[in-house]
N, C-alpha and C. Protein backbone atom coordinates (compact mmCIF):
# COMPACT_ATOMS: atom_id res chain seq x y z
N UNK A 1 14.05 -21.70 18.16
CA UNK A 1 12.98 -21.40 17.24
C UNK A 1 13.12 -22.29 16.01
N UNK A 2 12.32 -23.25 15.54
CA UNK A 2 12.09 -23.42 14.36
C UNK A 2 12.02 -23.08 12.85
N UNK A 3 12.84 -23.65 12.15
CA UNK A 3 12.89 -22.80 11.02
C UNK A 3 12.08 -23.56 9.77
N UNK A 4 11.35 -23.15 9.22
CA UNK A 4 10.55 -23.99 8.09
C UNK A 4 11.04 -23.70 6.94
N UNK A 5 10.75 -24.30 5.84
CA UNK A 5 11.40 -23.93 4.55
C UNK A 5 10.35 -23.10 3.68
N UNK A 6 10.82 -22.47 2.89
CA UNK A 6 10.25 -21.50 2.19
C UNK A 6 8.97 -22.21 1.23
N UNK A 7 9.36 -23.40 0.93
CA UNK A 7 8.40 -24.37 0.23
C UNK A 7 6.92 -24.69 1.32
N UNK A 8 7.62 -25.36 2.83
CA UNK A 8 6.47 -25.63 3.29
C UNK A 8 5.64 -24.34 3.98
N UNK A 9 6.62 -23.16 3.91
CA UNK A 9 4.98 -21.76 4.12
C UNK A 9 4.42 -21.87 2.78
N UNK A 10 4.84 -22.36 2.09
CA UNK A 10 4.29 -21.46 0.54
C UNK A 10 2.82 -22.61 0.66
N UNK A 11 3.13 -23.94 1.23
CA UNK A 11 2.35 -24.96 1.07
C UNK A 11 1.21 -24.70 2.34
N UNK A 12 1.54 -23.72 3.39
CA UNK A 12 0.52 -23.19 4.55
C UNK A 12 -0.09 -22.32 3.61
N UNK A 13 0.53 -21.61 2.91
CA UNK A 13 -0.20 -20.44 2.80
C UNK A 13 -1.55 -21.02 2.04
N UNK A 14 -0.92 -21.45 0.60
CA UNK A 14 -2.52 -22.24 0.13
C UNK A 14 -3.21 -22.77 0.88
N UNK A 15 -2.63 -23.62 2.27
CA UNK A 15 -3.83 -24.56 2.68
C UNK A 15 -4.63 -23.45 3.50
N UNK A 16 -4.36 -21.96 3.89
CA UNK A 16 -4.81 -21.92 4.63
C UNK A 16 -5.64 -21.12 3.80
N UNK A 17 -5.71 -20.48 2.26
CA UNK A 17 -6.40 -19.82 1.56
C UNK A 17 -7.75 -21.01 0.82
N UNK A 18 -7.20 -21.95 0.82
CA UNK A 18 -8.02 -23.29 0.41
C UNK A 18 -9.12 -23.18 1.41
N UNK A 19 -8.79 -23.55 2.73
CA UNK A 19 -9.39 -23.83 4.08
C UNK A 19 -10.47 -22.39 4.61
N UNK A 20 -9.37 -21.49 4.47
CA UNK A 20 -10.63 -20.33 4.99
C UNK A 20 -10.33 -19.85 6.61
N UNK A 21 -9.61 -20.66 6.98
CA UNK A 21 -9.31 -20.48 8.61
C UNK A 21 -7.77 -20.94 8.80
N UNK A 22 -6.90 -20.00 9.38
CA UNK A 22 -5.98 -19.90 9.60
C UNK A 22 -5.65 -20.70 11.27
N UNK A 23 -6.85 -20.06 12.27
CA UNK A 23 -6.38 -21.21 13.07
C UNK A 23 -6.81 -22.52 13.07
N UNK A 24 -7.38 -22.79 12.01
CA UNK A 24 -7.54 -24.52 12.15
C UNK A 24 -6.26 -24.88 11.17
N UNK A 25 -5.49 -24.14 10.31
CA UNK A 25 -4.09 -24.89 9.49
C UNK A 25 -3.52 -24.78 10.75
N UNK A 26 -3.03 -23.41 11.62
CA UNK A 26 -2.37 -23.49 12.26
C UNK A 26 -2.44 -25.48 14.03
N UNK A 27 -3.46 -25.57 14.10
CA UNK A 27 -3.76 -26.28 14.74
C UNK A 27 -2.98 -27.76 14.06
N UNK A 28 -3.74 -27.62 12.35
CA UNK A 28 -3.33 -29.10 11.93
C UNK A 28 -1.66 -29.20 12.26
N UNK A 29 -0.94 -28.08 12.09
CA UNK A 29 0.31 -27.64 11.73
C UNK A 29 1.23 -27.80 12.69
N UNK A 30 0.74 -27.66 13.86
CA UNK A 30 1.22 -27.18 15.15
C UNK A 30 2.05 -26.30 15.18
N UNK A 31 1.61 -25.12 14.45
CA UNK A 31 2.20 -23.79 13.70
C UNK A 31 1.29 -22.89 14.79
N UNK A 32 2.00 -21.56 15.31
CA UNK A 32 1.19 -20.28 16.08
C UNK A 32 0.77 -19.79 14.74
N UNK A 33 -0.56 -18.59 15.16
CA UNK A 33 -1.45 -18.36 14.39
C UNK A 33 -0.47 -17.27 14.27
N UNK A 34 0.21 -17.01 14.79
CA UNK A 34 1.21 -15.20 14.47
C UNK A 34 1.94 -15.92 13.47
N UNK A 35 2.90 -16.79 14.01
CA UNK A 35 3.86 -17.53 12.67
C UNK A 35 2.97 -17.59 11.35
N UNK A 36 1.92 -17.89 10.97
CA UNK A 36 0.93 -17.73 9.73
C UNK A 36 1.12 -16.68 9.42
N UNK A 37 0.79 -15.31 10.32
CA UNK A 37 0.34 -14.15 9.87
C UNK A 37 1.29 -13.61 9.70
N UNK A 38 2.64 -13.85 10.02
CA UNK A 38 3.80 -13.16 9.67
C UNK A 38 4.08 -13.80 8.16
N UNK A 39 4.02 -14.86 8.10
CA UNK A 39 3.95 -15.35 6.26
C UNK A 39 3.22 -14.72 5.26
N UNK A 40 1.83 -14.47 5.55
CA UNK A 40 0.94 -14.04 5.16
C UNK A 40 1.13 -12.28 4.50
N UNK A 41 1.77 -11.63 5.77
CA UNK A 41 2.09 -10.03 5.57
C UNK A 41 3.70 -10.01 4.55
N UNK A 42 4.38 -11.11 5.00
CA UNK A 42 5.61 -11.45 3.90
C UNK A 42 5.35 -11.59 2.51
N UNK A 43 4.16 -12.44 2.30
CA UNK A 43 3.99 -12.85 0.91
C UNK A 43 3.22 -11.51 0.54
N UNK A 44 2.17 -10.89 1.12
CA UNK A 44 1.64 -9.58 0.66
C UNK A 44 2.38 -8.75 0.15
N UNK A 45 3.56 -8.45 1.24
CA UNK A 45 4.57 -7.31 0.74
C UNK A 45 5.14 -7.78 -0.17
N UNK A 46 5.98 -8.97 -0.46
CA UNK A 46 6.87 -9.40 -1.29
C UNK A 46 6.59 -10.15 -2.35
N UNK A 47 5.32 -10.58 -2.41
CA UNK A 47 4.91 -11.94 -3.42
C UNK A 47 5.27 -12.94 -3.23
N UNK A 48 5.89 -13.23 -1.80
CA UNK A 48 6.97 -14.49 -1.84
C UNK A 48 6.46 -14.66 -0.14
N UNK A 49 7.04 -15.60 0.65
CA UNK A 49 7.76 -15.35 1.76
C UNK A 49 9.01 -15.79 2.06
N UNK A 50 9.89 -15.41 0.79
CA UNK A 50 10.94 -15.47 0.73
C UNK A 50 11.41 -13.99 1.22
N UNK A 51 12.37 -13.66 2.12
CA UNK A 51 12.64 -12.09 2.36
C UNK A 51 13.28 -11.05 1.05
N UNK A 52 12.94 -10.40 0.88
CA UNK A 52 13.65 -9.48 -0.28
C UNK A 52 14.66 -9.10 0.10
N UNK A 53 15.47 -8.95 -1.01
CA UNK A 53 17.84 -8.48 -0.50
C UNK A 53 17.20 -6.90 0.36
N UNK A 54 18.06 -7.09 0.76
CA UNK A 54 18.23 -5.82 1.93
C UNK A 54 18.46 -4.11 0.40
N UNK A 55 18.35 -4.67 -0.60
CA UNK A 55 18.76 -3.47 -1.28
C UNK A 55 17.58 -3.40 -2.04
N UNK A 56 16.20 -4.55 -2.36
CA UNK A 56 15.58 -4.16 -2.92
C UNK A 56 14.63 -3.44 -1.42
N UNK A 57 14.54 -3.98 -0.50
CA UNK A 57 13.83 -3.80 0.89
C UNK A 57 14.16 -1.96 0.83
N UNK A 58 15.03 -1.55 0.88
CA UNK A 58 15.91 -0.35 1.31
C UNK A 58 15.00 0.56 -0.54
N UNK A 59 15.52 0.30 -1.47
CA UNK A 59 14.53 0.79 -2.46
C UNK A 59 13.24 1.21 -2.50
N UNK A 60 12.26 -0.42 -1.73
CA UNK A 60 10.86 -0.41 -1.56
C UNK A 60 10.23 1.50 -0.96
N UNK A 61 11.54 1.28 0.41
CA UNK A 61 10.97 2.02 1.44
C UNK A 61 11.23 3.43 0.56
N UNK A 62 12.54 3.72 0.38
CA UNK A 62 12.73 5.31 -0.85
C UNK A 62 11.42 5.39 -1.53
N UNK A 63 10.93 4.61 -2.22
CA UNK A 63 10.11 4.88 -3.26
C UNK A 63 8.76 5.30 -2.64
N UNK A 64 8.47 4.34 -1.49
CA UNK A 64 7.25 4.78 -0.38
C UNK A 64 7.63 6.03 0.07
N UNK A 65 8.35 6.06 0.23
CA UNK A 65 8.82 7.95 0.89
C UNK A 65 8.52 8.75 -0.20
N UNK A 66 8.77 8.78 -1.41
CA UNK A 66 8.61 9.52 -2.71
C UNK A 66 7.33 9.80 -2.98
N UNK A 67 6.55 8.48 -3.18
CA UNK A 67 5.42 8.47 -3.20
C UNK A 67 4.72 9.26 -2.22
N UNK A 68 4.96 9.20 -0.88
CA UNK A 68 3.82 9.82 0.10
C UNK A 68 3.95 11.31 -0.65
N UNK A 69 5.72 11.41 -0.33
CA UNK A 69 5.94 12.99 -1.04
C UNK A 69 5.54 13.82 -1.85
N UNK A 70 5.27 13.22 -3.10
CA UNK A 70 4.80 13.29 -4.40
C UNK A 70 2.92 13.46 -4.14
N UNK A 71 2.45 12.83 -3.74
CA UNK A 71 1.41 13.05 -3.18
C UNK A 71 0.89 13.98 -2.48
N UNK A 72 1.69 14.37 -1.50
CA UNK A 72 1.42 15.51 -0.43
C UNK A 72 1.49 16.54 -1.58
N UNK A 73 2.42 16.80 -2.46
CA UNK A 73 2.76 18.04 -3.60
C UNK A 73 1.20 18.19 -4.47
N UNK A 74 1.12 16.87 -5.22
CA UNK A 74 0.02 16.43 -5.94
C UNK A 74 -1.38 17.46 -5.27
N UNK A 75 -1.73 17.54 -3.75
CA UNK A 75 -2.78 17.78 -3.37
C UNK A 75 -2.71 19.25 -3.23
N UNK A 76 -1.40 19.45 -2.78
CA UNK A 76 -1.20 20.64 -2.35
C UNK A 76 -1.41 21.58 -3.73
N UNK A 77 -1.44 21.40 -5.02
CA UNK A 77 -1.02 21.84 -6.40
C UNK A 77 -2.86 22.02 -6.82
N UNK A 78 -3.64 20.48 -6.03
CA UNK A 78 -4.68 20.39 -6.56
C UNK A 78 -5.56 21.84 -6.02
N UNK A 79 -5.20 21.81 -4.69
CA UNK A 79 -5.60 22.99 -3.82
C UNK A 79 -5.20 24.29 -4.44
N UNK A 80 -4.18 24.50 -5.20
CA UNK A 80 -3.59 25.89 -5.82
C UNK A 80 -4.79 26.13 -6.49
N UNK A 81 -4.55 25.00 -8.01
CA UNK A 81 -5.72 25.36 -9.15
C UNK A 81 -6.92 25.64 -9.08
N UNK A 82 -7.29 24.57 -7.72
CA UNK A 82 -8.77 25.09 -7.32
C UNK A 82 -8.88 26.68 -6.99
N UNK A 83 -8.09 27.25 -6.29
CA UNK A 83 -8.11 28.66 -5.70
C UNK A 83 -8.08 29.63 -7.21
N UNK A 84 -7.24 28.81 -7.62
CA UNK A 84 -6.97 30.17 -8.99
C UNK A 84 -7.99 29.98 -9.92
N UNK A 85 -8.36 28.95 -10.20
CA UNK A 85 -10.24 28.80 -10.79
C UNK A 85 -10.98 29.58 -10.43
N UNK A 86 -11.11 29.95 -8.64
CA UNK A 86 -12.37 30.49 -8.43
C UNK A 86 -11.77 32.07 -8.59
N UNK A 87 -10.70 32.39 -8.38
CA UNK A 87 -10.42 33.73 -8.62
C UNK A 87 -10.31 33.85 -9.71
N UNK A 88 -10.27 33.15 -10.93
CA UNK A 88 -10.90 33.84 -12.50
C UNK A 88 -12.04 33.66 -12.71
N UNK A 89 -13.16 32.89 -12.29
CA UNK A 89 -14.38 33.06 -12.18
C UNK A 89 -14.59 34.43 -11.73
N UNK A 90 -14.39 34.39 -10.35
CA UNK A 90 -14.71 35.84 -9.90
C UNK A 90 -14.06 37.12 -10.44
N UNK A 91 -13.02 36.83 -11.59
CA UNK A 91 -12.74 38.21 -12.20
C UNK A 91 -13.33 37.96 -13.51
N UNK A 92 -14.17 37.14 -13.74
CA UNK A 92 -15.18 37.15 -15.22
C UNK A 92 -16.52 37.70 -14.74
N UNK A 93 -16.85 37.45 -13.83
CA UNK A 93 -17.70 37.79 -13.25
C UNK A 93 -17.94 39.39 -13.27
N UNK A 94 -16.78 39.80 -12.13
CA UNK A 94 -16.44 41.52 -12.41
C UNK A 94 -16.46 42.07 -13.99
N UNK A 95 -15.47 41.05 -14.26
CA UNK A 95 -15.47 41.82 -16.00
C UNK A 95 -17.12 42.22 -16.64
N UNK A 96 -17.80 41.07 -16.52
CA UNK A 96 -19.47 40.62 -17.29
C UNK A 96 -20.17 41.81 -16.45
N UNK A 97 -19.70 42.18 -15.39
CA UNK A 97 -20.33 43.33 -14.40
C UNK A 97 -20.12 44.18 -15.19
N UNK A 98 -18.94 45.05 -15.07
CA UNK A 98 -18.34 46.44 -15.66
C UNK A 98 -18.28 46.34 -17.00
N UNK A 99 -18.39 45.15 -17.60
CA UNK A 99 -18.32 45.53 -19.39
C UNK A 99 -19.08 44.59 -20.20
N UNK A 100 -20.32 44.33 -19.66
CA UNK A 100 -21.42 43.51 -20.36
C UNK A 100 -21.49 43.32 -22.07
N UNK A 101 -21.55 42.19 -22.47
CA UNK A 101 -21.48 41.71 -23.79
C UNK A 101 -22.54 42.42 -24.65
């Protein structure tokens, strides 16, 4: 397998954001259109397609776990307040019933 340098993806990646079509760089390149797209999902995740240390990689993923976590709580909390809203509505309601202003 071929190994390219971090300089000449960085130099695909523009040409192929310049260009608009990935399999015509890949063609000029005599690069597979997957080899692109694996650069492409590298530089997305990382800003780079340089690989990130195995400790910021290992961080990334904790924090994605937290996040989903934190989220799932977030909705689940949103769902509480909503419920307890409508059950003090509906005990103002009763109240405005049985003891009108």
């Amino acid at each position: 397998m071929k190994r390219y340098s971090d300089e000449f993806k960085e130099q695909i990646l523009e040409e192929c954001s310049q260009v608009g079509n990935i399999a015509l760089v890949a063609r000029r390149h005599n690069i597979s259109k997957s080899t692109i797209h694996s650069w492409i999902k590298a530089h997305r995740k990382n800003g780079s397609v340089k690989p990130l240390p195995k400790v910021l990689d290992k961080r990334i993923n904790e924090l994605e776990k937290r996040l989903e976590e934190v989220s799932t709580e977030n909705e689940r909390l949103k769902r509480l307040v909503a419920e307890k809203e409508l059950e003090l509505a509906i005990l103002r309601d009763l109240r405005n019933r049985v003891n009108p202003r």
